[in-house]
N, C-alpha and C. Protein backbone atom coordinates (compact mmCIF):
# COMPACT_ATOMS: atom_id res chain seq x y z
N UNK A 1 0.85 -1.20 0.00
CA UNK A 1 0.00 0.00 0.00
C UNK A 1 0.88 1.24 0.00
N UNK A 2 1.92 1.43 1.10
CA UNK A 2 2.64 2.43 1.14
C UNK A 2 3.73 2.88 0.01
N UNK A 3 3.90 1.52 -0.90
CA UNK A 3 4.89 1.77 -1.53
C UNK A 3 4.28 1.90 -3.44
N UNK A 4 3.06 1.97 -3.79
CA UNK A 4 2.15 2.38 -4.71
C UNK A 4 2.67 3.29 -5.20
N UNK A 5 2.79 3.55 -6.71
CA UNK A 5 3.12 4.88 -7.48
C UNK A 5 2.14 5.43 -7.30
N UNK A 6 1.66 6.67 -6.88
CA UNK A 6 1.12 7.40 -6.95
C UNK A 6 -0.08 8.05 -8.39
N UNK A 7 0.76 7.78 -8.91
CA UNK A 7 1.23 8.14 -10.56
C UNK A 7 -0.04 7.54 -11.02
N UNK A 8 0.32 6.43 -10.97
CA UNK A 8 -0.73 4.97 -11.39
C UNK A 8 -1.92 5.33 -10.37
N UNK A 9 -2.20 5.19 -9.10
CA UNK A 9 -3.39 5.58 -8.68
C UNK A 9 -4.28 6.80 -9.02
N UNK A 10 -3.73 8.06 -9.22
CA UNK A 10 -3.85 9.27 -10.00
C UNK A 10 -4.69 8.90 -11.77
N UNK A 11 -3.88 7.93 -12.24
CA UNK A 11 -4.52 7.72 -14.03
C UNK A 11 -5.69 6.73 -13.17
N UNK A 12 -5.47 6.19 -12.99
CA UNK A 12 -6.51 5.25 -12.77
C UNK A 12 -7.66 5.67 -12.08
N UNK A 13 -7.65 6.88 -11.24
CA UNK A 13 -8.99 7.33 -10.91
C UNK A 13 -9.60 8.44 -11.56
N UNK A 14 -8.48 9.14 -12.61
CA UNK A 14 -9.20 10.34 -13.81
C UNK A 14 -9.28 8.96 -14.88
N UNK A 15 -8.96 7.67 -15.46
CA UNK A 15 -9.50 7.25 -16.47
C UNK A 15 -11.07 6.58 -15.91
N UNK A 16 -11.06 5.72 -14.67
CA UNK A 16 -12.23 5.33 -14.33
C UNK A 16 -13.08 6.32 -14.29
N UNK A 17 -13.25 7.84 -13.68
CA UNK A 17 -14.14 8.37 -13.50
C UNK A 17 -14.52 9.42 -15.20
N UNK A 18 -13.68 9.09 -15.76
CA UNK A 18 -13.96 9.41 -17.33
C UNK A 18 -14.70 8.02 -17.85
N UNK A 19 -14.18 7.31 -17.79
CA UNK A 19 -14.81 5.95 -18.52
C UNK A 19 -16.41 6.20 -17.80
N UNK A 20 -16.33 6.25 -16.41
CA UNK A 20 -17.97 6.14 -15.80
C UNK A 20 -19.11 7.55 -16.14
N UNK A 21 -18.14 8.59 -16.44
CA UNK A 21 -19.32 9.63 -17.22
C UNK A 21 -19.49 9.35 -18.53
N UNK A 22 -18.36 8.90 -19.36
CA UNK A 22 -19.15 8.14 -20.85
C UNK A 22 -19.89 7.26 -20.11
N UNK A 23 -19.90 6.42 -19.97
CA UNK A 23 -21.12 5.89 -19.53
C UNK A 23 -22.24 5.90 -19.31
N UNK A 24 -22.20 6.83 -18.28
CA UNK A 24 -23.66 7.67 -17.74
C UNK A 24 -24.29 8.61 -19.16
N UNK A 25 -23.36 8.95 -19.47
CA UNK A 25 -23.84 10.16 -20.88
C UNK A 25 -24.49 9.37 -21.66
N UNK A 26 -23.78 8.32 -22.44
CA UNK A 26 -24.18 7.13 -23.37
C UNK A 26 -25.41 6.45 -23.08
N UNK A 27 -25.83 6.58 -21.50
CA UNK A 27 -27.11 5.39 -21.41
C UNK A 27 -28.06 6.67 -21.13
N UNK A 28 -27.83 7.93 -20.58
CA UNK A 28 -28.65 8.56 -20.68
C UNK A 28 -29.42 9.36 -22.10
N UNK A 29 -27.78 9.61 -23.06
CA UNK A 29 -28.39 9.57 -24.22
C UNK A 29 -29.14 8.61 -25.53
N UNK A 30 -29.15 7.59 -24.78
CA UNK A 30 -29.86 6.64 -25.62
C UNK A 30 -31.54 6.60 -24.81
N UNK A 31 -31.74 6.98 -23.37
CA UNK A 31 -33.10 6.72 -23.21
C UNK A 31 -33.62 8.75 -23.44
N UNK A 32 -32.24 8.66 -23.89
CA UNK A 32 -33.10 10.18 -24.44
C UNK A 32 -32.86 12.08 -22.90
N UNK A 33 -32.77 10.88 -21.83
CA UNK A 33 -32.01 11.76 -20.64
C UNK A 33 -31.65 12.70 -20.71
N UNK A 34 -30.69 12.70 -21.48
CA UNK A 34 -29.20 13.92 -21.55
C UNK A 34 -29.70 14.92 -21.93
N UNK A 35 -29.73 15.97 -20.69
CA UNK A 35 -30.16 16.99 -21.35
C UNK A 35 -29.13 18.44 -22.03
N UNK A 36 -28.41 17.63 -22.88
CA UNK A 36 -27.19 18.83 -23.28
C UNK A 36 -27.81 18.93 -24.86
């Protein structure tokens, strides 16, 4: 735990939380949701 790149925890929680708003965008714009 203590010895974790930083680096790597950092990409990995701006790519997951990018991957999880495509997501959300994608299913909201398919039931029509999205209101942008």
């Amino acid at each position: 735990l203590g010895a974790a790149d930083p680096r790597r925890a950092m990409v990995r929680n701006v790519g997951g939380g990018a991957l999880a708003m495509t997501v959300t965008y994608a299913a909201g714009n398919l039931l029509g949701a999205a209101g942008v």
